[in-house]
N, C-alpha and C. Protein backbone atom coordinates (compact mmCIF):
# COMPACT_ATOMS: atom_id res chain seq x y z
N UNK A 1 0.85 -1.20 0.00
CA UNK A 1 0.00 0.00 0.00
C UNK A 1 0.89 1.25 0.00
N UNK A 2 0.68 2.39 -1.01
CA UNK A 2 1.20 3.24 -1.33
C UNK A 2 0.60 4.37 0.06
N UNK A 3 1.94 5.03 1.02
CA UNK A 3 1.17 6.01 1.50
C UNK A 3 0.91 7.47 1.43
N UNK A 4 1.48 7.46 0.43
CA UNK A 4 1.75 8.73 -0.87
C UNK A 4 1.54 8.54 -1.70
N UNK A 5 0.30 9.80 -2.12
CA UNK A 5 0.11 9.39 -3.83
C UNK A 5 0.58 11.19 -4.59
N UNK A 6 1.36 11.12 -5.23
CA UNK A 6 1.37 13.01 -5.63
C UNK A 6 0.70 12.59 -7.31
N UNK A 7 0.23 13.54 -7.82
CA UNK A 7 -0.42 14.28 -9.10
C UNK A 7 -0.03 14.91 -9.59
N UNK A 8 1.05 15.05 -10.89
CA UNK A 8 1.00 15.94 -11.53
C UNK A 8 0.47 15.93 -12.97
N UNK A 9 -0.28 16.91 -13.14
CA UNK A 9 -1.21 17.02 -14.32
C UNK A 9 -1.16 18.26 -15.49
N UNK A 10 -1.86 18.20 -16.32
CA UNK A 10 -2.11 19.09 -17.27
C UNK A 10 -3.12 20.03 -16.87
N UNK A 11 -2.70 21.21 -17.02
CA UNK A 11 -4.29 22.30 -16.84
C UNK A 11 -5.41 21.99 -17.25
N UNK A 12 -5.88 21.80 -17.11
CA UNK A 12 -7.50 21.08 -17.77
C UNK A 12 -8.10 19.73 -18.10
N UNK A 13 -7.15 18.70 -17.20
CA UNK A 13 -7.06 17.35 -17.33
C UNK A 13 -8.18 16.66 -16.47
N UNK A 14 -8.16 17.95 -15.48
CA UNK A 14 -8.80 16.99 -14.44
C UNK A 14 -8.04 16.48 -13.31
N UNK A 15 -7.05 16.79 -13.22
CA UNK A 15 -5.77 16.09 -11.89
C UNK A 15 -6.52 16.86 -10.96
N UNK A 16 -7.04 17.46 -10.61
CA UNK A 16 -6.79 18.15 -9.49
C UNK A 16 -8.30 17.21 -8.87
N UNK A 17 -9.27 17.33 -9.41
CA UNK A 17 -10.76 16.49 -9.21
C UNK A 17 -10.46 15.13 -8.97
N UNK A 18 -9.30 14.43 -9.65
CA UNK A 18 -9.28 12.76 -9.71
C UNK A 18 -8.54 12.65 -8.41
N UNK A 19 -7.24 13.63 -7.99
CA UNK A 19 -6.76 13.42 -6.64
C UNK A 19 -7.59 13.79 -6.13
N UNK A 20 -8.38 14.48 -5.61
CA UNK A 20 -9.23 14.87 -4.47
C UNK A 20 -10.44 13.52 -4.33
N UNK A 21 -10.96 13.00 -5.30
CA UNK A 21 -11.51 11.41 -5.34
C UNK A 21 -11.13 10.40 -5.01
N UNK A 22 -9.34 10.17 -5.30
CA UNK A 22 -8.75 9.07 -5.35
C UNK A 22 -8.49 9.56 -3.39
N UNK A 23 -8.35 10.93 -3.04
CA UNK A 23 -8.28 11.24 -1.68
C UNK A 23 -9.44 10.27 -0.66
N UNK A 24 -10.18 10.30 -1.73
CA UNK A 24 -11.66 9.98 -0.53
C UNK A 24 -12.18 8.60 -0.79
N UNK A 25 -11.88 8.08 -1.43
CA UNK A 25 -11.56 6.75 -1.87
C UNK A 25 -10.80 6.03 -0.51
N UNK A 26 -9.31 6.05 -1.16
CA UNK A 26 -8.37 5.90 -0.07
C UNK A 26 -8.57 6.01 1.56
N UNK A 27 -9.65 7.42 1.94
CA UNK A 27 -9.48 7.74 3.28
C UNK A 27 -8.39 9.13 3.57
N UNK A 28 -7.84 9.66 2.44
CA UNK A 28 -6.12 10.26 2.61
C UNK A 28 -6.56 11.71 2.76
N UNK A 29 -5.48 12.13 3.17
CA UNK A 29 -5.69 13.60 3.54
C UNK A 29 -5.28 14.20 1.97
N UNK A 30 -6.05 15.40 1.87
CA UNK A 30 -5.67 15.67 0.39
C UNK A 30 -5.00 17.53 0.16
N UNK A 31 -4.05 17.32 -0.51
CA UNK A 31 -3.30 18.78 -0.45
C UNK A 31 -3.18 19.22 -1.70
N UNK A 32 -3.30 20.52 -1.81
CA UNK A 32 -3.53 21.52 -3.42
C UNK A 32 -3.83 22.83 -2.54
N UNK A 33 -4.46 23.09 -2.97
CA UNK A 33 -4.73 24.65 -2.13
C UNK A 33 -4.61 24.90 -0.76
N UNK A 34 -4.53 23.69 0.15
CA UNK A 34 -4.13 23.21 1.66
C UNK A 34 -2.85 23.76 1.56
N UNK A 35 -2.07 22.94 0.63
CA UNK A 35 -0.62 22.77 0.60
C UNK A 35 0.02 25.10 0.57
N UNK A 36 -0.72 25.39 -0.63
CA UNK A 36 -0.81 26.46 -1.23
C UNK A 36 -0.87 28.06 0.46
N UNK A 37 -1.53 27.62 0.93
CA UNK A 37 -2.03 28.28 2.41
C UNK A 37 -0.73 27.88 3.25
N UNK A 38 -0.04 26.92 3.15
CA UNK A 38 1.09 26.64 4.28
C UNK A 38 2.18 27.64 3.48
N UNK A 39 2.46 27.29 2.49
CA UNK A 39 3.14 27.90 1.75
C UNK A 39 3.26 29.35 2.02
N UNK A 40 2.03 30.21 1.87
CA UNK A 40 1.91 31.68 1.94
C UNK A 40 2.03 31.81 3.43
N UNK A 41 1.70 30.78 4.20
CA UNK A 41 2.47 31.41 5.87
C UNK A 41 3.74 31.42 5.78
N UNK A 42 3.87 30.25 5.55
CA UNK A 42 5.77 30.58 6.23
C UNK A 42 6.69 31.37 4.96
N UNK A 43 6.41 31.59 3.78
CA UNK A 43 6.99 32.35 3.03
C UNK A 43 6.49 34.06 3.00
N UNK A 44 5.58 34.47 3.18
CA UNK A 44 5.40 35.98 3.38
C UNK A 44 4.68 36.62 2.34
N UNK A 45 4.19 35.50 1.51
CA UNK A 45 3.74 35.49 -0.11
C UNK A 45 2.17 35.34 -0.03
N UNK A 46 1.13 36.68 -0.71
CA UNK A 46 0.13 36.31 -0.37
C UNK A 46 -0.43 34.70 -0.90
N UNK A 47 -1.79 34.23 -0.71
CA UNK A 47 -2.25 32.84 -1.22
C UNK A 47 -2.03 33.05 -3.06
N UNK A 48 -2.66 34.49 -3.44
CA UNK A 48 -2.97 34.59 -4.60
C UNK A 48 -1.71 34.45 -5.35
N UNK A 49 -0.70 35.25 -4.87
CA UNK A 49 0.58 35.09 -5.46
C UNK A 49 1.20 33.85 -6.05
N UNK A 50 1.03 32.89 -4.51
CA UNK A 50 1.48 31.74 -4.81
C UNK A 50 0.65 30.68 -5.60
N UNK A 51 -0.38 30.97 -5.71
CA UNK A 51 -1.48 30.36 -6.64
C UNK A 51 -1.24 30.38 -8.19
N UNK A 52 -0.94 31.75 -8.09
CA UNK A 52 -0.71 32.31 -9.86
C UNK A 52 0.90 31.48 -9.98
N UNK A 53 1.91 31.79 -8.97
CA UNK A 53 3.46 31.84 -9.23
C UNK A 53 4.22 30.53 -9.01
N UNK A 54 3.44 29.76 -7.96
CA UNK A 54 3.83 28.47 -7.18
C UNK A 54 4.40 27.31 -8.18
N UNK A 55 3.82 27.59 -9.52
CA UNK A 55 4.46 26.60 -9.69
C UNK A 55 5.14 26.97 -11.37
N UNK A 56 5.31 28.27 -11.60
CA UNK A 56 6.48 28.95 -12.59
C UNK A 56 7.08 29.42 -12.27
N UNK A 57 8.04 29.54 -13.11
CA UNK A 57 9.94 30.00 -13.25
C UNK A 57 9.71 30.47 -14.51
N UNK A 58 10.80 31.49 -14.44
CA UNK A 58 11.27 32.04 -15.46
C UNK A 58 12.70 31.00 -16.16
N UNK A 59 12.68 31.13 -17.47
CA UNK A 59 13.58 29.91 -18.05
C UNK A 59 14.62 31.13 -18.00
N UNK A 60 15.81 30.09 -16.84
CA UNK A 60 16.96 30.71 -16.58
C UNK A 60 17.86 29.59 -16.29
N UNK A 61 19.34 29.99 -15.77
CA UNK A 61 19.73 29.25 -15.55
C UNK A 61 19.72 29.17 -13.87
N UNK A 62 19.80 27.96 -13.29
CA UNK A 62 19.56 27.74 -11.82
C UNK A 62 20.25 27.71 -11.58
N UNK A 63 22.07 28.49 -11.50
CA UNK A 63 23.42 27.84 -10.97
C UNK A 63 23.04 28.67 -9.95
N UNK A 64 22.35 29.61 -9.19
CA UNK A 64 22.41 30.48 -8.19
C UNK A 64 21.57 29.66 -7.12
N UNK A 65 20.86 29.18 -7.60
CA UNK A 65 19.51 28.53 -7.30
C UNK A 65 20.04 27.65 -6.53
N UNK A 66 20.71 26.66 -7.14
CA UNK A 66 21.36 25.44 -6.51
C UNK A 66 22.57 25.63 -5.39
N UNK A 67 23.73 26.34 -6.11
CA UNK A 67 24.81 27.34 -5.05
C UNK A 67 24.13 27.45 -3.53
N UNK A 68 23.13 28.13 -3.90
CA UNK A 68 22.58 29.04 -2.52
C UNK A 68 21.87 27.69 -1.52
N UNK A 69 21.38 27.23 -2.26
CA UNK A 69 20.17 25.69 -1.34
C UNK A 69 21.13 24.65 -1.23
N UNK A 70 22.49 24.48 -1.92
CA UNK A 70 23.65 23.70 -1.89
C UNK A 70 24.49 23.97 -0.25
N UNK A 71 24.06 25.21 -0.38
CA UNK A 71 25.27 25.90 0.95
C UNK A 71 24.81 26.15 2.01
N UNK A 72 23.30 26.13 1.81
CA UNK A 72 22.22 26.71 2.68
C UNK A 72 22.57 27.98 2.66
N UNK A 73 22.55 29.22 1.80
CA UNK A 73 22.96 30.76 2.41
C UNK A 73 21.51 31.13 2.35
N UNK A 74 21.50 32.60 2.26
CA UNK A 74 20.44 32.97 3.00
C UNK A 74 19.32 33.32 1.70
N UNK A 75 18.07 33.20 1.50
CA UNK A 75 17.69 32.61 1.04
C UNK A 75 17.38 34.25 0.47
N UNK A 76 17.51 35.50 0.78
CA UNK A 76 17.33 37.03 0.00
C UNK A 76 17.57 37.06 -0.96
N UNK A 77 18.56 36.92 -1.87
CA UNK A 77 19.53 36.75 -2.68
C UNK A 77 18.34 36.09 -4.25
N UNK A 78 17.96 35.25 -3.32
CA UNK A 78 16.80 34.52 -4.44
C UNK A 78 16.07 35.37 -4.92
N UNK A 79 15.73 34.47 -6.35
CA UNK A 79 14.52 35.05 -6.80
C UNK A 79 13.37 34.53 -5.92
N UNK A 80 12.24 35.17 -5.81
CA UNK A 80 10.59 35.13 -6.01
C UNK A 80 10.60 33.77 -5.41
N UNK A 81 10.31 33.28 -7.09
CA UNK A 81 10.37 31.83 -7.55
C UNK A 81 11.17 30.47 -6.99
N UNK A 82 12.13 31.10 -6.67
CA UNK A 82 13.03 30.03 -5.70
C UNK A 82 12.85 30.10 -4.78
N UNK A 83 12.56 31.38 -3.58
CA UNK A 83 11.50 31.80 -2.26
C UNK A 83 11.17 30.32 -2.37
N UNK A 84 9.85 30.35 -3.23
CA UNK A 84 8.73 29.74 -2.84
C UNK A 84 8.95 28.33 -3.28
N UNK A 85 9.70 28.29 -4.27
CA UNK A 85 10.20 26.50 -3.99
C UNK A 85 10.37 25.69 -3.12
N UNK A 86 11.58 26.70 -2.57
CA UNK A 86 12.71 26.30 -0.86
C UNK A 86 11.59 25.75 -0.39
N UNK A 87 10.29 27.01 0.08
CA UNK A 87 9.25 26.63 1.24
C UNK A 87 8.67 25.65 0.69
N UNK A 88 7.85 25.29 -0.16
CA UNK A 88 7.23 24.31 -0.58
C UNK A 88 8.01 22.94 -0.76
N UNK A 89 8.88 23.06 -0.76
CA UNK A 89 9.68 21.87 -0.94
C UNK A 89 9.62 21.21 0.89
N UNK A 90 9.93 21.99 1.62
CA UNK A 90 9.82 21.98 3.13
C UNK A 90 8.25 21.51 3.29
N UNK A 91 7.58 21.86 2.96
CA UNK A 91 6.23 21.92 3.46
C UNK A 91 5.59 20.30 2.98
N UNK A 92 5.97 19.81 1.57
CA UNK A 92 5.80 18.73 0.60
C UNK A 92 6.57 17.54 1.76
N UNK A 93 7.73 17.99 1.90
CA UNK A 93 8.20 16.88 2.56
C UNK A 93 7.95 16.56 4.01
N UNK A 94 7.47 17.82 4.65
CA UNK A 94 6.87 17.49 6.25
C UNK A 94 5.41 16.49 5.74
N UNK A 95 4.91 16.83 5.12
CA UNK A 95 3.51 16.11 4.59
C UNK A 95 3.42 15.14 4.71
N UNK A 96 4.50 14.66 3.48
CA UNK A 96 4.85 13.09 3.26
C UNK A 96 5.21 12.42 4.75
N UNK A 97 5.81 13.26 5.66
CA UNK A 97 5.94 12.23 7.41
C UNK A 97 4.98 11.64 7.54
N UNK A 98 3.73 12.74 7.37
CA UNK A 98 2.60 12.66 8.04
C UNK A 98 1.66 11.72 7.54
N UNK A 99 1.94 11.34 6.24
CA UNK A 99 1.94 9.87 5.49
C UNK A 99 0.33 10.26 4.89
N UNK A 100 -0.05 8.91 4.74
CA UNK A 100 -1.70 8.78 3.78
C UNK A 100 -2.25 10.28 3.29
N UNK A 101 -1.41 10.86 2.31
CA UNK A 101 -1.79 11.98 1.71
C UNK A 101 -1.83 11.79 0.34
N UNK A 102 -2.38 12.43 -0.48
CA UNK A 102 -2.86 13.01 -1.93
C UNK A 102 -2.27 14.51 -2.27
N UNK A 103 -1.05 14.57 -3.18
CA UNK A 103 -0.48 15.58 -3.22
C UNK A 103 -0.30 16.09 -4.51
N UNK A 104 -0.82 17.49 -5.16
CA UNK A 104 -1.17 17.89 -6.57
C UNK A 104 -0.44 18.65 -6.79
N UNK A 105 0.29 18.89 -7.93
CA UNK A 105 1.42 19.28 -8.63
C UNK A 105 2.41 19.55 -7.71
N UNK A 106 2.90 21.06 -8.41
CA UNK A 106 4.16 21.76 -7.35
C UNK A 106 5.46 20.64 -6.80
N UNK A 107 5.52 19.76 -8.07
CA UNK A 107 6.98 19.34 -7.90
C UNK A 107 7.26 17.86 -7.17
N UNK A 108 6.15 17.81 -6.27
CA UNK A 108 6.01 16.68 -5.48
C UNK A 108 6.47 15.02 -5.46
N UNK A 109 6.33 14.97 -7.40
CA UNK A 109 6.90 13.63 -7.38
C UNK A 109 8.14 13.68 -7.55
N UNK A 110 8.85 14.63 -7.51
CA UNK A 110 10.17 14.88 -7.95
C UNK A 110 11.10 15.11 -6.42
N UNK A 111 10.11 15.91 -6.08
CA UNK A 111 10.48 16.29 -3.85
C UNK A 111 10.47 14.62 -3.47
N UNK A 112 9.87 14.37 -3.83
CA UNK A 112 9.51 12.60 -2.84
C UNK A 112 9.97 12.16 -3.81
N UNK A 113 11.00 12.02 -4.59
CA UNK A 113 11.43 10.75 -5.84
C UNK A 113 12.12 9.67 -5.10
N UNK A 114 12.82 9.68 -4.06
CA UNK A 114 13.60 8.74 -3.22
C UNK A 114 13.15 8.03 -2.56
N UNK A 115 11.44 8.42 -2.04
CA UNK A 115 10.85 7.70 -1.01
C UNK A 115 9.99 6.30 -1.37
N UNK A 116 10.08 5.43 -1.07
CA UNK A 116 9.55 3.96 -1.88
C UNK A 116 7.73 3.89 -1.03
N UNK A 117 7.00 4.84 -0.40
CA UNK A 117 6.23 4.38 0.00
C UNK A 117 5.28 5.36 -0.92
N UNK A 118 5.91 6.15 -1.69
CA UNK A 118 4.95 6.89 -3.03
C UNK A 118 4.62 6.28 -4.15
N UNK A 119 3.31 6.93 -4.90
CA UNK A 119 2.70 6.67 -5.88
C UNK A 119 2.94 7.68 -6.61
N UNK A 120 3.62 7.57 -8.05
CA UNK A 120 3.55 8.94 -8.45
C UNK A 120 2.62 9.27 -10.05
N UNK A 121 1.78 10.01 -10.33
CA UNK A 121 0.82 10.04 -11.54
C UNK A 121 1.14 11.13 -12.09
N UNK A 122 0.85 10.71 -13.35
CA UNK A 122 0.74 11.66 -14.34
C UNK A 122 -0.86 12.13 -15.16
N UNK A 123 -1.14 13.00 -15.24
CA UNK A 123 -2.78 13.20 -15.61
C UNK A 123 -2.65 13.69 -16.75
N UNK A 124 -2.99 13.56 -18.36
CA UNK A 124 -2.74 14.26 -19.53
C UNK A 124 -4.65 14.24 -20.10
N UNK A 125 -4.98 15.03 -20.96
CA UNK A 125 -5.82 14.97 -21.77
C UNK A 125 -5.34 15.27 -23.33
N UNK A 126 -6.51 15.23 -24.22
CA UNK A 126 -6.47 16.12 -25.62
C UNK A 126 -6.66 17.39 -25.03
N UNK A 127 -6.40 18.48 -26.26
CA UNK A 127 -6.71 19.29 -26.36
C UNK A 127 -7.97 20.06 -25.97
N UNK A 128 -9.27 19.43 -26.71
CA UNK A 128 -10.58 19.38 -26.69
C UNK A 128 -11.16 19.31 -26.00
N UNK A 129 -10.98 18.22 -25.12
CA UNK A 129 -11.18 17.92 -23.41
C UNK A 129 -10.73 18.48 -22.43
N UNK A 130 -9.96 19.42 -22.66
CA UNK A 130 -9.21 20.04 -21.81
C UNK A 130 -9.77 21.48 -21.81
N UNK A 131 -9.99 21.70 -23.11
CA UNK A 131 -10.40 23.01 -23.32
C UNK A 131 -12.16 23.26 -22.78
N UNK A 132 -12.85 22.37 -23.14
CA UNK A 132 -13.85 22.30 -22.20
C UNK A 132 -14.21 22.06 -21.14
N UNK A 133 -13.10 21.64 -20.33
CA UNK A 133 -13.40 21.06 -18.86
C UNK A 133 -13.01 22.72 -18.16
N UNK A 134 -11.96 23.14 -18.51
CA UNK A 134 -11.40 24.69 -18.10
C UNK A 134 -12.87 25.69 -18.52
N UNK A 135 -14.03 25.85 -19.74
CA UNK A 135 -14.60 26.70 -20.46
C UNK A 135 -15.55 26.33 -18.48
N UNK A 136 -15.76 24.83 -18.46
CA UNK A 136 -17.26 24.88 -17.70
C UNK A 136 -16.94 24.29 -16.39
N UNK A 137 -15.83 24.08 -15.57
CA UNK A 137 -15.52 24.24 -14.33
C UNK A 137 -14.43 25.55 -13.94
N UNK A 138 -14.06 25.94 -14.91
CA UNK A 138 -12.81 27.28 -14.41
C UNK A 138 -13.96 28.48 -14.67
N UNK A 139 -14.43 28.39 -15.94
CA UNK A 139 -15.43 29.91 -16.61
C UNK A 139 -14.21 30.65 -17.49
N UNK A 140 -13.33 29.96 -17.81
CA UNK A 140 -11.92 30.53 -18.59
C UNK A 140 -13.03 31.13 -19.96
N UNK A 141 -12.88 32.09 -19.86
CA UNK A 141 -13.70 33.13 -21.32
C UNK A 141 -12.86 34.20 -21.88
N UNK A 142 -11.87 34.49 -21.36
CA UNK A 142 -11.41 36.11 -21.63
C UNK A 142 -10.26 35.20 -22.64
N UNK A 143 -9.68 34.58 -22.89
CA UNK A 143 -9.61 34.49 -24.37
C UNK A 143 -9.80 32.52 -24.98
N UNK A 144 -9.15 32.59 -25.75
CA UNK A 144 -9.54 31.32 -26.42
C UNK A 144 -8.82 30.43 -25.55
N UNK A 145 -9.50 29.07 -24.88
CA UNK A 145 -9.14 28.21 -24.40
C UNK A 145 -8.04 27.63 -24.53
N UNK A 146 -7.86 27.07 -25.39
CA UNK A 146 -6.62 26.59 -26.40
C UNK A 146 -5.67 27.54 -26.15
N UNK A 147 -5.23 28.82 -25.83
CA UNK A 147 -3.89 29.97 -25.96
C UNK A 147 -3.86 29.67 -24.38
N UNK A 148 -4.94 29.39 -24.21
CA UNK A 148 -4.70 29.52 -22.07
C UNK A 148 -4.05 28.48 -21.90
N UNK A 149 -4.36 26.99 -22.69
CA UNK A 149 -3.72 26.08 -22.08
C UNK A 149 -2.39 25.75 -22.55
N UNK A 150 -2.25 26.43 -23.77
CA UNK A 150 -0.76 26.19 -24.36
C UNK A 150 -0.11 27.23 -23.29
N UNK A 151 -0.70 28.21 -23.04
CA UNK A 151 0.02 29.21 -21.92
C UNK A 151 0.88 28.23 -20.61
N UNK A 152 -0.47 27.78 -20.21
CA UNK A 152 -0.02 27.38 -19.07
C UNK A 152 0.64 25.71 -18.95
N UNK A 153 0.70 25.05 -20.32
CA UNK A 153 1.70 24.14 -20.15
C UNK A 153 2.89 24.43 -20.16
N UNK A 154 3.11 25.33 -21.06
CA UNK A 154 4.55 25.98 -21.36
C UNK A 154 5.50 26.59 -20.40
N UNK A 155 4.59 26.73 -18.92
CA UNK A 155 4.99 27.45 -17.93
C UNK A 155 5.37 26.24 -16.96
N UNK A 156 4.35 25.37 -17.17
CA UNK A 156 4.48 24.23 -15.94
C UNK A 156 6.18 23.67 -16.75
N UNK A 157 5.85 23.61 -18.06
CA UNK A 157 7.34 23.00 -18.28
C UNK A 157 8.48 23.37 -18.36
N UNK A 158 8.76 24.61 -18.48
CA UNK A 158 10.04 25.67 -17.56
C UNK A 158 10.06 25.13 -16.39
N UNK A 159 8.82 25.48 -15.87
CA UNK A 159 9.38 25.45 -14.12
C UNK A 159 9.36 24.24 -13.54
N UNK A 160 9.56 23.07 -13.96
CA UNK A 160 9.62 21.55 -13.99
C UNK A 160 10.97 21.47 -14.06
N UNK A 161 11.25 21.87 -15.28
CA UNK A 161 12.85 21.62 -15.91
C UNK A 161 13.72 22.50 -15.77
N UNK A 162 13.55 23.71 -14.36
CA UNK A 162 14.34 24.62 -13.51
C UNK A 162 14.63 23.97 -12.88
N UNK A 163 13.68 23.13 -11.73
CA UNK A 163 14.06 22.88 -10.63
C UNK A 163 14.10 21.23 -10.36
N UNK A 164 13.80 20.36 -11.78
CA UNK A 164 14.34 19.22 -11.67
C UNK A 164 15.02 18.38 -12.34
N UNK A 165 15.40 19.48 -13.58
CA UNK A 165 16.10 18.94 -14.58
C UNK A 165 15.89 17.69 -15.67
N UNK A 166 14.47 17.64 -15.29
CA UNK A 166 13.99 16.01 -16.26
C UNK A 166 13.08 17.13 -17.42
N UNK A 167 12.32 16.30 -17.78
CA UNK A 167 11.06 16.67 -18.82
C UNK A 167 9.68 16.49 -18.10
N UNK A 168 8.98 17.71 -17.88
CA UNK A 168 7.21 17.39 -17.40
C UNK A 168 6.76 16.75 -18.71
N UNK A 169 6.15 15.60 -18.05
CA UNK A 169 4.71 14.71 -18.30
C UNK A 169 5.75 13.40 -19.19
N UNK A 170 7.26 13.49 -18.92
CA UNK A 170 7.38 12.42 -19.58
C UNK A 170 7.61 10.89 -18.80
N UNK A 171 6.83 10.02 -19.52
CA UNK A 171 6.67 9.06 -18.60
C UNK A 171 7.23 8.12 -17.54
N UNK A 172 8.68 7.91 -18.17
CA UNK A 172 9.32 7.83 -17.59
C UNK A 172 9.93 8.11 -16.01
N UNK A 173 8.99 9.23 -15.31
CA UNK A 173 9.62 10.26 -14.28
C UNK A 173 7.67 9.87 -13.07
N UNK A 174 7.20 9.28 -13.73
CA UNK A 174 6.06 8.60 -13.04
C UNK A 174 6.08 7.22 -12.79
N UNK A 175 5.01 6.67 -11.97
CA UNK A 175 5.15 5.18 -12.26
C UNK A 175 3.51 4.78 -12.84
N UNK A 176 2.19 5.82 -13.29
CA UNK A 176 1.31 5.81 -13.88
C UNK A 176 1.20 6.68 -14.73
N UNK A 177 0.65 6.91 -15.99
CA UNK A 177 0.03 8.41 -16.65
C UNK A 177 -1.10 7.87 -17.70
N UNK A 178 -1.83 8.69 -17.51
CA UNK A 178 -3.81 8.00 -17.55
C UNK A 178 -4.45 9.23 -18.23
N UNK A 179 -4.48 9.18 -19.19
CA UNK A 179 -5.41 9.89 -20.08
C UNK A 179 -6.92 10.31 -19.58
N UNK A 180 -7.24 11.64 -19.14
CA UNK A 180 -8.94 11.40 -18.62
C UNK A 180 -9.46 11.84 -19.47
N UNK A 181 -9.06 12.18 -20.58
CA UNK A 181 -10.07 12.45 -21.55
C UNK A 181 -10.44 11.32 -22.26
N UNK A 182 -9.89 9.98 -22.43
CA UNK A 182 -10.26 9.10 -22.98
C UNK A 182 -10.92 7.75 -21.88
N UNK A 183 -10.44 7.97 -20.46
CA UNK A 183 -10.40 6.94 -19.84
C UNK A 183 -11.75 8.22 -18.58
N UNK A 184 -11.60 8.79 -18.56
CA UNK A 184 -12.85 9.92 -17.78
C UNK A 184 -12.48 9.37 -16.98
N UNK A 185 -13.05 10.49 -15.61
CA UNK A 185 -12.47 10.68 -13.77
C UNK A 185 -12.04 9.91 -13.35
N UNK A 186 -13.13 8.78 -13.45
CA UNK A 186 -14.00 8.27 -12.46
C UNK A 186 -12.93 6.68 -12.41
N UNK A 187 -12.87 6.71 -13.87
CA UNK A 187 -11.97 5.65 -14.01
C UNK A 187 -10.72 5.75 -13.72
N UNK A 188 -9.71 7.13 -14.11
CA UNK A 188 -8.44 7.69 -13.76
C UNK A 188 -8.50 7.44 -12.20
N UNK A 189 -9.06 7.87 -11.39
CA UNK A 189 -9.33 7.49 -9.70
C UNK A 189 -9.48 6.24 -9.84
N UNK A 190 -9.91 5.58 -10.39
CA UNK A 190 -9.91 3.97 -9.37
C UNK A 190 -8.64 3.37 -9.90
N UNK A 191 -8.19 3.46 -11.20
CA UNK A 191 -7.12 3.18 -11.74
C UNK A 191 -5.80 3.41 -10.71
N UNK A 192 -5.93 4.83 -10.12
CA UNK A 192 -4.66 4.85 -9.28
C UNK A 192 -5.12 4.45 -7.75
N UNK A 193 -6.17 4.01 -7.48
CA UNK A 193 -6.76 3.82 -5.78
C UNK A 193 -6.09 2.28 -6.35
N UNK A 194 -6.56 1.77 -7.34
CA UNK A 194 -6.13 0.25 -7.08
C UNK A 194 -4.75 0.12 -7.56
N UNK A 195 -4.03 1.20 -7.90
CA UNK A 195 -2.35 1.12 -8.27
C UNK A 195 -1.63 1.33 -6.65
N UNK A 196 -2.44 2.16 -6.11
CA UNK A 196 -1.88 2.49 -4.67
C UNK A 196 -2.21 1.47 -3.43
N UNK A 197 -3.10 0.25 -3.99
CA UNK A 197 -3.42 -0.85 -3.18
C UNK A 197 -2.89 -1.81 -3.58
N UNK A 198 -2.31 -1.88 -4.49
CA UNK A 198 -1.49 -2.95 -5.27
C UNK A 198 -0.25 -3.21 -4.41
């Protein structure tokens, strides 16, 4: 039995609905916007900030990034963006102590890659499916669906490949990845409740 399950998904896939299911399924405590609120305490960063920022980078190079969290110096010096890594990275891994959790994006399977009692997922859709799940659970209207979500993959995958040096969503870097646009919620959740009971 897996006592960690983390999520990372595509904007409009549905990850965020299938962990919070596969949460209640399980029994598990479930973190996303939980996680997001610890974050803005101990970093000084409002919720909204870290909501919008938590989980982009600017495509740079990280030799400062690493230097500084290598040496432990003091963490001013940082950008923003690395701020709120440091903390979240802290916050991801007190979690995981605390065990039987459900944990959505923000790096998580990559923070816990060492630990053998995790589950780690990947959530992808089409296009199409994606773009309508964002039109009629987000209300995304102010421009074309499709530019929002190429927006915001393009961002998740900078700031993936800042701070862990692999490729987001490639499979390899999971040990599931489940299509919900072809395989829907309901099934993506039991798929990983019975991967995490396995």
């Amino acid at each position: 039995m897996k006592r960690i399950i983390t999520i990372s998904r595509e904007f409009g896939s549905g990850g965020r609905t299938i962990g919070k299911e596969v949460a209640r399924r399980l029994d598990y405590n479930f973190f996303d916007r939980e996680l997001v609120e610890e974050v803005a305490k101990r970093s000084g960063f409002s919720q909204d900030f870290i909501e919008e920022n938590g989980e982009y980078a600017n495509a740079r190079s990280s030799l400062l990034f690493y230097w500084a969290t290598a040496k432990q110096h003091s963490m001013e010096n940082l950008s923003m963006h690395d701020q709120i890594y440091i903390v979240q990275t802290k916050v991801i891994e007190e979690l995981a102590e605390t065990g039987n959790c459900v944990i959505v994006g923000r790096c998580a399977d990559y923070i816990l890659r060492d630990r053998k009692d995790c589950l780690h997922a990947f959530i992808c859709a089409d296009m199409a499916s994606r773009a309508k799940h964002i039109v009629e659970f987000y209300g995304e209207k102010d421009k074309s669906p499709e530019k929002r979500l190429a927006e915001k993959d393009q961002k998740r995958k900078v700031y993936y490949k800042n701070y862990t040096g692999r490729n987001w969503g490639e499979a390899k870097n999971y040990d599931i990845c489940l299509n919900s646009g072809v395989l829907g919620m309901d099934l993506c959740a039991e798929l990983i409740e019975q991967a995490a009971r396995a």
